[in-house]
Protein backbone atom coordinates (compact mmCIF):
# COMPACT_ATOMS: atom_id res chain seq x y z
CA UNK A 1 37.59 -40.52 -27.32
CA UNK A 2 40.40 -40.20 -24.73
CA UNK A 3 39.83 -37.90 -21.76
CA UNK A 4 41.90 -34.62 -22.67
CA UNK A 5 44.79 -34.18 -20.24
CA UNK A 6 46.25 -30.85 -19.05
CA UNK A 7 50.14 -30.97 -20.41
CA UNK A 8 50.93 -27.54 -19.75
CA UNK A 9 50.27 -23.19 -19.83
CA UNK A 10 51.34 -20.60 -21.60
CA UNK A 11 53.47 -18.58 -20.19
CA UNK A 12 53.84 -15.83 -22.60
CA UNK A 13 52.88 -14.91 -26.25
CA UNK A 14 55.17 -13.16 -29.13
CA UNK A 15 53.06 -11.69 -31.39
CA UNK A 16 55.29 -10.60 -34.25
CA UNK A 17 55.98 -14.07 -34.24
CA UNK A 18 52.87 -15.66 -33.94
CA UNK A 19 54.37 -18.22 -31.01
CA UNK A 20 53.57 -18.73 -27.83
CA UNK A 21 56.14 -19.84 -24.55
CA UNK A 22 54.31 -23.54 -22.65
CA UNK A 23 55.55 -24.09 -19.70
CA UNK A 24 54.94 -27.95 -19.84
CA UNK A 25 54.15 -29.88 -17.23
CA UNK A 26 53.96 -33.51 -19.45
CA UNK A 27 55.69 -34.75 -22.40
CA UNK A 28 55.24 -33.54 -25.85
CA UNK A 29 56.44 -34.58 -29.50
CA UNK A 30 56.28 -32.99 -32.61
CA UNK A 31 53.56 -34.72 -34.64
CA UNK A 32 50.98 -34.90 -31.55
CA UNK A 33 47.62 -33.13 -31.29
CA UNK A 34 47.26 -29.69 -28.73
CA UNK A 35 43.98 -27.98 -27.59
CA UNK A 36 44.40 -24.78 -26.12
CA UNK A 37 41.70 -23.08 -24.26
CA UNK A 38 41.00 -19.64 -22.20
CA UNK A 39 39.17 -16.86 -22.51
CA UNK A 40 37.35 -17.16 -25.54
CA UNK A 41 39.77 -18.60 -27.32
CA UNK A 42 39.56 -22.51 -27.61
CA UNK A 43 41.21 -24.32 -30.58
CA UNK A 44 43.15 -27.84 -31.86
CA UNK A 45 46.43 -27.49 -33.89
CA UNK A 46 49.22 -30.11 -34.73
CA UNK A 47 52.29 -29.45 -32.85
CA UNK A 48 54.69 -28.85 -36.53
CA UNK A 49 57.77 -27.60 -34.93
CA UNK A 50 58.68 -26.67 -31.40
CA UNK A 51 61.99 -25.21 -29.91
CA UNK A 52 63.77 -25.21 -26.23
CA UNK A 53 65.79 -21.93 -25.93
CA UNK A 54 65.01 -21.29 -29.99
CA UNK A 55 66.93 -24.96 -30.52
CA UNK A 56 64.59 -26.57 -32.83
CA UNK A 57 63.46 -29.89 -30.59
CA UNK A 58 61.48 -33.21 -31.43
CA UNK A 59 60.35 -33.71 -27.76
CA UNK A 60 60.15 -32.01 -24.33
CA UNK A 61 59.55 -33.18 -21.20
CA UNK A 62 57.94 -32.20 -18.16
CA UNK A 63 59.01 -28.74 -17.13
CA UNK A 64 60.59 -28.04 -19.93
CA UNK A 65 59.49 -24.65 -21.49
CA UNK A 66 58.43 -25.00 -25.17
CA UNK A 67 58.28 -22.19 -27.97
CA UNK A 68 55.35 -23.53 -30.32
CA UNK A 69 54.13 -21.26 -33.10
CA UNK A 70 50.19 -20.97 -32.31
CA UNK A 71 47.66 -20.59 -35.11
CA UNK A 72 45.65 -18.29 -32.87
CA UNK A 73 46.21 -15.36 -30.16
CA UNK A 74 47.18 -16.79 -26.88
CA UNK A 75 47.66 -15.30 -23.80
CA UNK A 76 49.37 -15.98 -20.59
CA UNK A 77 48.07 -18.82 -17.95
CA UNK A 78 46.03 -20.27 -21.15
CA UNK A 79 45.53 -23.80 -20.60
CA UNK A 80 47.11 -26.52 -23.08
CA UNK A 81 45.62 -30.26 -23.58
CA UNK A 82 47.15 -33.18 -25.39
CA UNK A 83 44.06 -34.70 -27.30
């Protein structure tokens, strides 16, 4: 299995929404594979949908800052993996 890589951290979450800000600091696509870890929260989700100043967005690059909707809680300075 490919070594996990750190592609970004979350910089803020929206709860009524369920999403979470990533500041990224690699390239993401919709379609590819996210771990997000901290605290005691560690999970995998496929990245369904993501949006750059709410424009809905296939890709990002580095430094971009990516709304993703999270399946769990986040919180700030959480650390996100492409797996």
């Amino acid at each position: 299995m490919a070594k996990e890589k750190q592609i970004g951290v979350v910089t803020n979450y929206f709860d009524h929404v369920k999403a979470a800000a990533i500041k990224l600091s690699a390239p993401l696509k919709v379609g590819e594979k996210i771990k997000i870890t901290g605290g005691e929260t560690d999970f995998e989700q496929e990245v369904e949908s993501m949006q750059i100043q709410r424009k809905e967005v296939q890709s990002a690059k580095k430094g971009d800052e990516i709304g993703l909707i999270v399946e769990q809680k986040v919180r700030k300075d959480y650390k996100v993996f492409k797996i």
